[in-house]
Protein backbone atom coordinates (compact mmCIF):
# COMPACT_ATOMS: atom_id res chain seq x y z
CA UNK A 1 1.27 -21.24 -42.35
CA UNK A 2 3.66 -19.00 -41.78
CA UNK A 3 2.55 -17.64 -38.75
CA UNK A 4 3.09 -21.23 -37.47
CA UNK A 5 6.75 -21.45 -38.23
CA UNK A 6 7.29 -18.38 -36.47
CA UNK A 7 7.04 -20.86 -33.23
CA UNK A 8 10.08 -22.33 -34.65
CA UNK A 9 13.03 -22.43 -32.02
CA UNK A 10 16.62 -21.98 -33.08
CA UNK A 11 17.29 -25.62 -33.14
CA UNK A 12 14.00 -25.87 -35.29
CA UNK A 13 15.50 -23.46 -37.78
CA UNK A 14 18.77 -25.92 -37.87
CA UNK A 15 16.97 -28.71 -38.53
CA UNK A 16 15.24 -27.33 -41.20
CA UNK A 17 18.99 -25.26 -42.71
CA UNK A 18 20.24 -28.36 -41.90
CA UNK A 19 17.71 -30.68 -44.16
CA UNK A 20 18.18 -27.82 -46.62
CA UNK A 21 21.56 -28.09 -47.42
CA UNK A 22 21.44 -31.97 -46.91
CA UNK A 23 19.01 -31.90 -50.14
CA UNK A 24 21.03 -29.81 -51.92
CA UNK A 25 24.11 -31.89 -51.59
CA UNK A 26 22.17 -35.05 -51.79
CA UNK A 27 21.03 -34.09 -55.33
CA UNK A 28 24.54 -32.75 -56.62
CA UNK A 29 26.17 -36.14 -55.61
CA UNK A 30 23.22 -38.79 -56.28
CA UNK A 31 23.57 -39.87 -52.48
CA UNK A 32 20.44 -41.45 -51.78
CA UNK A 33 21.36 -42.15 -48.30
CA UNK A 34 21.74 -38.41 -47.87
CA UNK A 35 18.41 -37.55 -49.09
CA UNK A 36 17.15 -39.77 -46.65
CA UNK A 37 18.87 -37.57 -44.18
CA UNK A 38 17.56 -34.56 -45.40
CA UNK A 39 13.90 -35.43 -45.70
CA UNK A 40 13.98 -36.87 -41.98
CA UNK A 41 15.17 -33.24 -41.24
CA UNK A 42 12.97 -31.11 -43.11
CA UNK A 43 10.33 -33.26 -41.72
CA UNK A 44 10.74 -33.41 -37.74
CA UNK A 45 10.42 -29.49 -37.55
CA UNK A 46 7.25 -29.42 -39.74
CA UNK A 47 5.45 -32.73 -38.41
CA UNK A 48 6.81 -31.10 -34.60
CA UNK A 49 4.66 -27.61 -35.69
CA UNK A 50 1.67 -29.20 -37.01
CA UNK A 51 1.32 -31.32 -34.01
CA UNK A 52 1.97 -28.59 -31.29
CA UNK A 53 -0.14 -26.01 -32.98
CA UNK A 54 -3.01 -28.13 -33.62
CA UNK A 55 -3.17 -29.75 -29.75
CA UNK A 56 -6.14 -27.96 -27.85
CA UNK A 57 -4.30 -27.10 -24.60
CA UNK A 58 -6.70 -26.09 -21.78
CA UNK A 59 -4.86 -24.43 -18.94
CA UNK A 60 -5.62 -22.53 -16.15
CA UNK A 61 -3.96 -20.20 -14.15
CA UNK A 62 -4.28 -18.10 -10.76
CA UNK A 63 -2.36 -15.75 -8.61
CA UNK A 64 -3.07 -14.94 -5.21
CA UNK A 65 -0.93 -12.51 -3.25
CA UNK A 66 -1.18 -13.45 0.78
CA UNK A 67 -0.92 -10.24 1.75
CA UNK A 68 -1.91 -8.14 -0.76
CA UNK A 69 -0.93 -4.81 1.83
CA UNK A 70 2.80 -4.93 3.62
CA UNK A 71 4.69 -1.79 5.11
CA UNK A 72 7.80 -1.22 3.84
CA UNK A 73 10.90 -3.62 3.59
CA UNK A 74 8.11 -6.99 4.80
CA UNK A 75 7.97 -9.80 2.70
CA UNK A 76 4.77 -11.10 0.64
CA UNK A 77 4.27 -14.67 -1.12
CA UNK A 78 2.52 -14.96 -4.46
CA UNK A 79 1.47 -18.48 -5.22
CA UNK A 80 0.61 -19.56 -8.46
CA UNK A 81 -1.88 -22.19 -8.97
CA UNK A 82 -1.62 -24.00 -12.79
CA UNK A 83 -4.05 -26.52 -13.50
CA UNK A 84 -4.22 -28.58 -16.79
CA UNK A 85 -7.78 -28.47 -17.13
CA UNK A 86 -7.88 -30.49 -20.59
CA UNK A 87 -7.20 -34.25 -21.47
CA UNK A 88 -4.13 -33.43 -23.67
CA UNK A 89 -0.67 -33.99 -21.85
CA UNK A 90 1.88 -30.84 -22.10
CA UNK A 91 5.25 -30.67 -22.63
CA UNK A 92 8.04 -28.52 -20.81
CA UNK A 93 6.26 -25.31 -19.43
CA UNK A 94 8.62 -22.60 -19.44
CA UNK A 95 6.75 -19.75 -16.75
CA UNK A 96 7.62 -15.92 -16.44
CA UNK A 97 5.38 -13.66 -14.33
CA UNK A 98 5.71 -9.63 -14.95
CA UNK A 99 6.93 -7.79 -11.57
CA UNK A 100 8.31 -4.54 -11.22
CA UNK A 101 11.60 -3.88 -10.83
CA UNK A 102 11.19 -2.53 -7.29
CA UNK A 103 9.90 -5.38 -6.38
CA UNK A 104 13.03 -7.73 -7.43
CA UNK A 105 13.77 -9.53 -10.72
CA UNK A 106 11.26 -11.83 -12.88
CA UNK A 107 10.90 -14.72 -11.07
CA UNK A 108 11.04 -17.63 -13.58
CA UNK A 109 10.13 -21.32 -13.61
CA UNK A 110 10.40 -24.63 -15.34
CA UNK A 111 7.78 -27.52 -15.41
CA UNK A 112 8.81 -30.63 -16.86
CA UNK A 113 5.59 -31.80 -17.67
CA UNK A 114 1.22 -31.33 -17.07
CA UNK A 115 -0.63 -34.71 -17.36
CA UNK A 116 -4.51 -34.12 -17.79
CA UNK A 117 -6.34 -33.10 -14.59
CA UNK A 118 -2.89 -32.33 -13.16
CA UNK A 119 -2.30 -29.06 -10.89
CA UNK A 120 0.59 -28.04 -9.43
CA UNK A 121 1.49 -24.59 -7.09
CA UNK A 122 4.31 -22.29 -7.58
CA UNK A 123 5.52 -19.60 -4.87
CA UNK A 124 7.61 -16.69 -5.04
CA UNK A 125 8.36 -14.19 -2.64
CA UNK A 126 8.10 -10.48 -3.24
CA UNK A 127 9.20 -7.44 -0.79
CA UNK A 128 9.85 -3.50 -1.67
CA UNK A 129 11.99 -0.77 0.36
CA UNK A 130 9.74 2.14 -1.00
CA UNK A 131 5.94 2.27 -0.67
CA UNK A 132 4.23 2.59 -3.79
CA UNK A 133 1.12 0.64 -5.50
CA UNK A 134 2.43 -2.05 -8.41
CA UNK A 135 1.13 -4.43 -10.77
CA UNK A 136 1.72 -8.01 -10.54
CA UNK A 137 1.62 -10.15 -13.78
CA UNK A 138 0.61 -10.65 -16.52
CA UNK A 139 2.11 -14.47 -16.44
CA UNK A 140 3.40 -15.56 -19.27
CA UNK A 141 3.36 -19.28 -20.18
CA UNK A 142 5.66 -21.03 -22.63
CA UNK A 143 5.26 -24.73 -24.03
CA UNK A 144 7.68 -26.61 -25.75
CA UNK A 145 7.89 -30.01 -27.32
CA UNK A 146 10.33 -32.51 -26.12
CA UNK A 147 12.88 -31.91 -29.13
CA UNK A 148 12.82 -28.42 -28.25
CA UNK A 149 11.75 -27.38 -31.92
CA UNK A 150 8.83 -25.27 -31.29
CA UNK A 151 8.02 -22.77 -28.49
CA UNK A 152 4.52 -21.71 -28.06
CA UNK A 153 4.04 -18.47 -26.12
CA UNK A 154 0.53 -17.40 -24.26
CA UNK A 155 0.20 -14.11 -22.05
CA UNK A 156 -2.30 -14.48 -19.35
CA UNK A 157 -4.58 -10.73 -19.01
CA UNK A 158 -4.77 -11.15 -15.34
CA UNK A 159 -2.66 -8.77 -13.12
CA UNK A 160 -3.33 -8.36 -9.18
CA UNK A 161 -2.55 -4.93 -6.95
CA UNK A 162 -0.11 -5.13 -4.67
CA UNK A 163 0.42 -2.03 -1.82
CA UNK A 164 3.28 -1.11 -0.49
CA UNK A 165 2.28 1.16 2.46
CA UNK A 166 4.79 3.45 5.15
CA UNK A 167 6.19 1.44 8.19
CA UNK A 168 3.64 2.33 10.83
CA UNK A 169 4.87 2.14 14.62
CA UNK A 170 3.22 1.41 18.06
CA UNK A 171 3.03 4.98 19.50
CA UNK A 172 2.62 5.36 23.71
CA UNK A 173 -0.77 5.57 24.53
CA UNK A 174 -0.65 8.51 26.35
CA UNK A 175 -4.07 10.47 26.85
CA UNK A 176 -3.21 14.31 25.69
CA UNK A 177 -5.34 17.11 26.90
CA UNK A 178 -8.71 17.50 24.74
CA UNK A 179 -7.47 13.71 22.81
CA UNK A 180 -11.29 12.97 23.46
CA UNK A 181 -13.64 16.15 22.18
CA UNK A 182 -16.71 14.94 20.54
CA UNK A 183 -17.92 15.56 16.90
CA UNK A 184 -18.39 19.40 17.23
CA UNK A 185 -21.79 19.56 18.42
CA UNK A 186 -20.63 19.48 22.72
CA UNK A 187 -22.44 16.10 23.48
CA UNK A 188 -24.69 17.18 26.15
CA UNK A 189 -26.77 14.78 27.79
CA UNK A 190 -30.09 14.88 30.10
CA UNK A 191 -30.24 12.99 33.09
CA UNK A 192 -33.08 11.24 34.29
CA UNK A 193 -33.60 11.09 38.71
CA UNK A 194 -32.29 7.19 38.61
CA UNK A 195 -29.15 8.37 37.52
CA UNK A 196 -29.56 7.25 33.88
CA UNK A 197 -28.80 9.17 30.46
CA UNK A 198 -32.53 10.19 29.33
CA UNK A 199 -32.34 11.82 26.44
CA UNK A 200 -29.32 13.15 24.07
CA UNK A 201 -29.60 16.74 23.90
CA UNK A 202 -28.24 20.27 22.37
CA UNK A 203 -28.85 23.89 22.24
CA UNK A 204 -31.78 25.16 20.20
CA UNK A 205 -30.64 26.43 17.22
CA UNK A 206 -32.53 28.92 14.83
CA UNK A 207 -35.09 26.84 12.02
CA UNK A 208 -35.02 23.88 14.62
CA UNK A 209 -38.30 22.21 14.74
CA UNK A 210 -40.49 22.95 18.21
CA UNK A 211 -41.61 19.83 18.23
CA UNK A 212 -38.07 18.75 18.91
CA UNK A 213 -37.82 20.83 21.89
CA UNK A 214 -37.12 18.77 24.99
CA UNK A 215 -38.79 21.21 28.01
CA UNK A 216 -37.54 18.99 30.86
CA UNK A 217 -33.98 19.97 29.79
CA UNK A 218 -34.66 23.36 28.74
CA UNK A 219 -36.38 24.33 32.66
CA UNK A 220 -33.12 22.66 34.16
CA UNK A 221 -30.34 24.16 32.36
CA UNK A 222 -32.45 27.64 31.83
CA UNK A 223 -32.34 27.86 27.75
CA UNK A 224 -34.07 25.85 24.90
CA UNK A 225 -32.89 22.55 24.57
CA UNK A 226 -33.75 19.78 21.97
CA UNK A 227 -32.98 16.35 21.07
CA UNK A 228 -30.75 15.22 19.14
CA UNK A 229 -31.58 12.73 16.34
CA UNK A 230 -28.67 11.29 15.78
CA UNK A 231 -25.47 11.13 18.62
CA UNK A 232 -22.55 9.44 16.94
CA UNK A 233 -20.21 8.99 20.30
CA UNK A 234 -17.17 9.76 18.75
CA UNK A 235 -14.57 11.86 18.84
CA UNK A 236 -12.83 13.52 15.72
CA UNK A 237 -9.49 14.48 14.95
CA UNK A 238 -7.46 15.55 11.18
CA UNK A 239 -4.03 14.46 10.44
CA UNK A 240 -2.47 17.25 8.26
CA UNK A 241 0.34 15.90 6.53
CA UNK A 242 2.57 18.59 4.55
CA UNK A 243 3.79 17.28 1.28
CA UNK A 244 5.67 20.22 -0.01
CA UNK A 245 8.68 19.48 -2.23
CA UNK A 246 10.64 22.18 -0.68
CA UNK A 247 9.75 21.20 2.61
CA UNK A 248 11.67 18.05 2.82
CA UNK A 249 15.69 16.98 1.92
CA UNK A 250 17.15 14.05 1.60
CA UNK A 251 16.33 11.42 -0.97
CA UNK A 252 14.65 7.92 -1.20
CA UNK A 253 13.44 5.72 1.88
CA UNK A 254 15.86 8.35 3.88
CA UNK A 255 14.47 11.42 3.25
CA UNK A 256 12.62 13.30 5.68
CA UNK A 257 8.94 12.94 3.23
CA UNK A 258 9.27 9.59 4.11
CA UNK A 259 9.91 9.64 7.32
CA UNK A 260 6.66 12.46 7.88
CA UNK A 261 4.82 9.79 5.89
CA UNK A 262 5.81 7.24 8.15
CA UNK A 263 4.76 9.30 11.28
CA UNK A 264 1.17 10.51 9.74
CA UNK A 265 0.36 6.64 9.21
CA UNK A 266 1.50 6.12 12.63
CA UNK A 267 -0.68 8.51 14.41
CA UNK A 268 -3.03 7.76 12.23
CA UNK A 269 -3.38 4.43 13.17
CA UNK A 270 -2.83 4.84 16.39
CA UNK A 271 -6.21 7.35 16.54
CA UNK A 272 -8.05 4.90 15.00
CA UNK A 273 -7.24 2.28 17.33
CA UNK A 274 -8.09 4.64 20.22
CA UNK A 275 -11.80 5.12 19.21
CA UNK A 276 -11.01 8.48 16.93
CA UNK A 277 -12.70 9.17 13.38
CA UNK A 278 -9.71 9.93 11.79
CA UNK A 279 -9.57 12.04 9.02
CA UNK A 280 -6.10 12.25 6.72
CA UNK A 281 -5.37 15.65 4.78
CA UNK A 282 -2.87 16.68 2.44
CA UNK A 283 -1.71 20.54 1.54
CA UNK A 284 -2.57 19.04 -1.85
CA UNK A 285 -6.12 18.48 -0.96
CA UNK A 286 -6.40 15.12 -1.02
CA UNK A 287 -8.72 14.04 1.82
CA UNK A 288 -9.34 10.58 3.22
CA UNK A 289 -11.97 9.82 5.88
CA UNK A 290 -11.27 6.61 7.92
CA UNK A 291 -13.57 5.57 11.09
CA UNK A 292 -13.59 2.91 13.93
CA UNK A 293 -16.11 0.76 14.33
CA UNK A 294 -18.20 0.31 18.08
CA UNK A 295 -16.50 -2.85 18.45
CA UNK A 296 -12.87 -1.34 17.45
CA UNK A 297 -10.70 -0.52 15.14
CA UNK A 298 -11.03 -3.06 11.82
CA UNK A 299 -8.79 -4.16 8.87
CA UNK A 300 -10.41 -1.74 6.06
CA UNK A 301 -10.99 1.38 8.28
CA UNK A 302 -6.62 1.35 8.87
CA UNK A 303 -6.15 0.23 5.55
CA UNK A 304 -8.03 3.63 3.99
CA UNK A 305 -5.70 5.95 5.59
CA UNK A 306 -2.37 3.53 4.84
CA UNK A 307 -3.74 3.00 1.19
CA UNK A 308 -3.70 6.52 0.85
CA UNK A 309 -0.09 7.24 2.01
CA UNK A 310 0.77 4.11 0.38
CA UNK A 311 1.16 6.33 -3.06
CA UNK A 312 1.14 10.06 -1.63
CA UNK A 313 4.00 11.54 -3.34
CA UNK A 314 5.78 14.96 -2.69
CA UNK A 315 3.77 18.06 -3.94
CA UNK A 316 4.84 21.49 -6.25
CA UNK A 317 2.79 23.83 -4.13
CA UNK A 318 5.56 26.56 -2.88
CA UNK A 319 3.69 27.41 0.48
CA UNK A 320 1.16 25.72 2.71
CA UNK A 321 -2.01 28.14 1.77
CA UNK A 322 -4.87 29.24 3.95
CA UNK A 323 -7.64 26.94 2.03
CA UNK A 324 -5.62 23.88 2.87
CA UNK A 325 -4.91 25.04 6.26
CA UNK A 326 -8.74 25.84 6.34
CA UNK A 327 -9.72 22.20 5.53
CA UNK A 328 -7.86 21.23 8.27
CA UNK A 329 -9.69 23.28 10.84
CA UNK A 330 -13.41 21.66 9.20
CA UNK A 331 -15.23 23.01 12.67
CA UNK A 332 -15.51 19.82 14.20
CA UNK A 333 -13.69 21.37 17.44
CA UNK A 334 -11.78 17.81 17.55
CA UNK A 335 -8.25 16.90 17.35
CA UNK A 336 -5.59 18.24 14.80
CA UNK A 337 -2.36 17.00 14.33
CA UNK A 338 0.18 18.48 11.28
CA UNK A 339 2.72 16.65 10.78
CA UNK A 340 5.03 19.65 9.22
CA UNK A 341 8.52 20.57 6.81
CA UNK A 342 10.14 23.99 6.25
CA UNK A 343 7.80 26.00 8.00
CA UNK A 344 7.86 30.00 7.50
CA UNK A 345 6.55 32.66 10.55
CA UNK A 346 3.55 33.62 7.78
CA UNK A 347 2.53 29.84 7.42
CA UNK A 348 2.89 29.25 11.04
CA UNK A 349 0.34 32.26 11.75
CA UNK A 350 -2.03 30.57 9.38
CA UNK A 351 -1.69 27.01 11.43
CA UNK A 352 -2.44 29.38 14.76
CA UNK A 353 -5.50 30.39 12.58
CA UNK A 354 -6.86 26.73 11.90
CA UNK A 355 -5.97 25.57 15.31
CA UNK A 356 -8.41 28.52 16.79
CA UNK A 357 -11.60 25.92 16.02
CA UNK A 358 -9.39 22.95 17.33
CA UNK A 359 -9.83 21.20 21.26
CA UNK A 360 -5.84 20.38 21.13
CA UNK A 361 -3.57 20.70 18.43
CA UNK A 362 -0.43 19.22 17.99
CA UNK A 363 2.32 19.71 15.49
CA UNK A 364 5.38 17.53 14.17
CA UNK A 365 7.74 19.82 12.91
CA UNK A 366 10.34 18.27 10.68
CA UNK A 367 14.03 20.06 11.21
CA UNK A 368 14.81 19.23 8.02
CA UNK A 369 18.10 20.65 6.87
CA UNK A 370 19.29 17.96 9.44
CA UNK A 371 18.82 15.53 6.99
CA UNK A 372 20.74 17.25 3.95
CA UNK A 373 24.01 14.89 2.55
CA UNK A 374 26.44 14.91 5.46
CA UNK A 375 23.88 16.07 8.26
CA UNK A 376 24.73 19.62 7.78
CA UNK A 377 24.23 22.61 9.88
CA UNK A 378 21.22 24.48 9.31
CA UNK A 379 22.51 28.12 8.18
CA UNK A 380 21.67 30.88 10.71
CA UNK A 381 18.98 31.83 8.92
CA UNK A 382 17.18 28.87 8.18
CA UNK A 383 17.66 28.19 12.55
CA UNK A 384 15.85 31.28 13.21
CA UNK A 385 13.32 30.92 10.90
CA UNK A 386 12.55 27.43 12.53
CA UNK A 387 12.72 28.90 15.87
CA UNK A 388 10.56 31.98 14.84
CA UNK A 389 8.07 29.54 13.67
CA UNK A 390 7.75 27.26 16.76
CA UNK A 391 7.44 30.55 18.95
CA UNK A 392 4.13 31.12 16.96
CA UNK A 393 2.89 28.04 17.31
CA UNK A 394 3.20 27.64 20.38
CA UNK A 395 2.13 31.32 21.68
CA UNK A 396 -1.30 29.90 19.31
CA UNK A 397 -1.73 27.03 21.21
CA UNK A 398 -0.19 24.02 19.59
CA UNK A 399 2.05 21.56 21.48
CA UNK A 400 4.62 21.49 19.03
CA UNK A 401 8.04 19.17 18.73
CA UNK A 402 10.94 19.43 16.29
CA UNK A 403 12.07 16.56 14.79
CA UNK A 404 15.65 16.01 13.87
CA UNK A 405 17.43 13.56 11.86
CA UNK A 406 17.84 10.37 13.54
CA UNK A 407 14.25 10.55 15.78
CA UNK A 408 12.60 7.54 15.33
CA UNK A 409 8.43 8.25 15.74
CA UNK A 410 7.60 7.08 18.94
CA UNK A 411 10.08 8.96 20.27
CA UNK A 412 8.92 12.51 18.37
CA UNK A 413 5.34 11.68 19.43
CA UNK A 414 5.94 10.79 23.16
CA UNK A 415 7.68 14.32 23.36
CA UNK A 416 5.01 15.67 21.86
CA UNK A 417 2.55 14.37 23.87
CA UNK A 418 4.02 13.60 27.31
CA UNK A 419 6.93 16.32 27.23
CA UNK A 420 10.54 15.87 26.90
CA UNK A 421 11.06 14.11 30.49
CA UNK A 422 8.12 11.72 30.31
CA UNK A 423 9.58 10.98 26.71
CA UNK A 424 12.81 10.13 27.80
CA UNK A 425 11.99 8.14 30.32
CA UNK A 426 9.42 6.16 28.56
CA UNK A 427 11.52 5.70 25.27
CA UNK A 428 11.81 2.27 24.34
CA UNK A 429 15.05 1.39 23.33
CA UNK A 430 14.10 -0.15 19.94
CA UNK A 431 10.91 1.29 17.69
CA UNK A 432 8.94 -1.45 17.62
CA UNK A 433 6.33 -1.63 14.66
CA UNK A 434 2.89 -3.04 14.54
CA UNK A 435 3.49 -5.92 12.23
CA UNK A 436 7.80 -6.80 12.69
CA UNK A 437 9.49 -7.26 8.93
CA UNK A 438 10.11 -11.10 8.30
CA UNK A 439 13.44 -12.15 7.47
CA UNK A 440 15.30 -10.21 4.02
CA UNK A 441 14.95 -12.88 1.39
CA UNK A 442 18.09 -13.82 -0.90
CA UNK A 443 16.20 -13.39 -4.40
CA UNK A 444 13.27 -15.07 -6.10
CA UNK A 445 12.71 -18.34 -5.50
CA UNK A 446 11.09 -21.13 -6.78
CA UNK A 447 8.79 -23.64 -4.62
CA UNK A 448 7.02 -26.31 -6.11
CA UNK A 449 3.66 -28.03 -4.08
CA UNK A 450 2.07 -31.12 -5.49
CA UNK A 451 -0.78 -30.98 -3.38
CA UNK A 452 -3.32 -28.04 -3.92
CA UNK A 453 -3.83 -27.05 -0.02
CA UNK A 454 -3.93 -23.29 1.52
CA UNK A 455 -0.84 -21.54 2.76
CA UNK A 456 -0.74 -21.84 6.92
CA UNK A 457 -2.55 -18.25 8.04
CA UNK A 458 -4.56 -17.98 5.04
CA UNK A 459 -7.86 -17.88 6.66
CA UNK A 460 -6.66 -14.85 8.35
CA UNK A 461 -4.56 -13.01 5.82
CA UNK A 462 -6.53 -10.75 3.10
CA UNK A 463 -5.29 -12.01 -0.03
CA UNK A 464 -6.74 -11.63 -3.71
CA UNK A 465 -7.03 -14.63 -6.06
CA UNK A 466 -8.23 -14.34 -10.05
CA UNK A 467 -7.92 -17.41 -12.19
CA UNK A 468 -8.10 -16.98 -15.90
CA UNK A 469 -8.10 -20.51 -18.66
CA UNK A 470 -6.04 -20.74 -21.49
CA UNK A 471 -8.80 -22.18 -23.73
CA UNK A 472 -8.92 -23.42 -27.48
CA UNK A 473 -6.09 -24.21 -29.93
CA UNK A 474 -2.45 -22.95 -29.22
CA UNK A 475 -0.82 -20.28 -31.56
């Protein structure tokens, strides 16, 4: 019983201090009238809990987040859908659904009233300026009788993912030299005399089987030959991404982690959408392996690699060592691109190392003392060091550009591919991004549909939906 009055509201309390001390006085004076009073007060709170407590509400509640993946600073919608699926009438709904901070303030609503069979959709819009995975929900739902007496409170378990991934931006398709190696394995093919591809073919390799041996191709090209069972047309390439702490400077969406973040999921994306396999590496050793389809470059394969960077965070390794450096280089003679920090002459032999293995390499090397507070000067020192290191780099064979403070990506990567006087020619004068930010909203809003129709786009847009009942008698 007591448990029951614990859904007492403050007014609910007064009524029943109030009939209290009305009984009290009542009996010291004799006023009959007054213990009328009192009763009727003492009453309405306890009649108000039995009935609320004992009504079998049946509601049911889902979320769906259209899109459930945005880059930074673009706007989502989650709509709730409440449905009273139970012949019992409600009274004011009081809702509150759980979002992180980062993702603005609770967004509360009021429902005046649920007949039975009723439904009714509630939208809210949610947007981040750092990338990160969060939790929507749980949603809370409060009921409350007309007098405002008794509050009953009910915490839905349901909670949805929402990902927050880097801004990714439309790079210049330019073709760089060795952009389209094959898998490792130098993708020979036979001829036949029409002109057509026979027969997929490599070099004869000790334990081979004989029987694999294809002798029209070994006479012509004057060395054993066999087929090849499998010939996955595709070339390869590794995005390094260098997540050391004392790499980067600068702090928050600002800093130059996320702005190397931002560039990996660019050329990252980019690769994939120009026919590459495109595998994503870490100095932490995190590995993710995304790959385009025959018919082009799909939803999921883009979303692995943004996922990933979507919660890559900065690292507490002091120096980029030779087994992650030696990931990077995996012998598939494709395409490497390092997206770099603070790198040292020892580190940038190591990268010459990895490259060796490599058709092109390309590196992305942050200058990033340029964006310490103020936009310092790099000391002497630190200057050399930098230079020192691109020297190496280059003298190994990487194409390598530096990066300061104030580059936007597509400019850094058409220097790096097409050289500074191609790049400055084909510069756009904005940085345009594959999917434009819609308009900042104000704050959380409230929208309220009475019909139970899909959003405009939502055929299109990958959303996630879970519905969950609140069954049974309230408590």
């Amino acid at each position: 019983m007591g448990g029951r009055f614990s859904s007492l509201t403050t007014r609910g309390r007064a009524f029943l201090a109030a009939g209290v001390a009305a009984a009290v006085c009542a009996v010291a004076l004799g006023q009959k009238d007054l213990l009328r009073v009192a009763v009727f007060l003492l009453a309405m709170p306890v009649v108000t809990v039995l009935v609320v407590t004992r009504t079998r509400y049946r509601i049911a509640a889902s979320r769906t987040i259209e899109p459930v993946r945005v880059q930074v600073g673009e706007q989502a919608t989650v709509r709730l859908r409440l449905e009273n699926v139970g012949r019992m009438p409600t009274g004011l709904l009081l809702l509150e659904d759980q979002v992180p901070y980062l993702l603005g303030s609770k967004p509360r609503f009021v429902l005046d009233r649920m007949s039975a069979r009723w439904r009714r959709d509630v939208t809210y819009p949610v947007r981040s300026e750092a990338r990160g995975r969060f939790t929507v929900g749980p949603l809370t739902l409060r009921v409350t009788d007309p007098f405002g007496l008794v509050e009953l409170s009910r915490s839905f378990r349901s909670q949805e993912v929402f990902l927050v991934t880097p801004r990714v931006y439309a790079l210049p398709s330019a073709k760089a030299a060795g952009e389209w190696s094959s898998n490792g394995e130098h993708n020979q093919r036979a001829v036949s005399a029409d002109g057509e591809e026979d027969v997929t073919v490599r070099e004869y390799r000790d334990g081979d089987d004989l029987r694999r041996v294809h002798w029209r191709s070994s006479a012509r090209r004057g060395e054993l030959m066999v087929r090849r069972e499998e010939q996955p047309w595709q070339s390869r390439a590794t995005v390094f991404l260098d997540t050391r702490r004392i790499g980067h400077r600068g702090s928050g969406a600002t800093s130059s982690f996320e702005w190397a973040v931002s560039a990996a999921g660019s050329v990252g994306v980019h690769l994939l959408r120009r026919g590459f396999s495109v595998r994503l590496l870490t100095d932490a050793g995190a590995s993710v392996l995304a790959t385009a389809r025959e018919s082009g470059p799909s939803v999921e394969s883009e979303g692995q690699i943004l996922d990933a960077l979507a919660v890559v965070a900065p690292s507490s390794i002091g120096h980029l060592s030779q087994t992650s450096l030696t990931a990077a280089n995996d012998g598939s003679h494709g395409l490497l691109v390092a997206v770099l920090g603070v790198v040292t002459p020892a580190e940038a032999q190591a990268l010459v190392q990895a490259r060796q293995r490599s058709s092109a390499a390309f590196a992305i090397v942050v200058d990033t003392p340029s964006w310490a507070a103020g936009n310092e000067r790099a000391p002497q020192a630190m200057a050399e060091q930098l230079a020192e290191s691109v020297r190496m780099l280059r003298r190994g064979g990487w194409r390598v550009t530096v990066v300061r403070h104030g580059t936007t990506v597509p400019a850094a990567w058409a220097q790096l591919v097409l050289g500074e006087e191609a790049a400055a020619e084909s510069r756009p004068p904005t940085s345009p991004t594959y999917s434009p930010a819609p308009a900042a909203a104000t704050g959380p809003t409230a929208v309220v549909a009475n019909d139970s129709a899909a959003p405009p786009g939502a055929a299109t847009t990958p959303t996630i939906t879970r519905e969950e009942t609140w069954g049974g008698q309230a408590s």
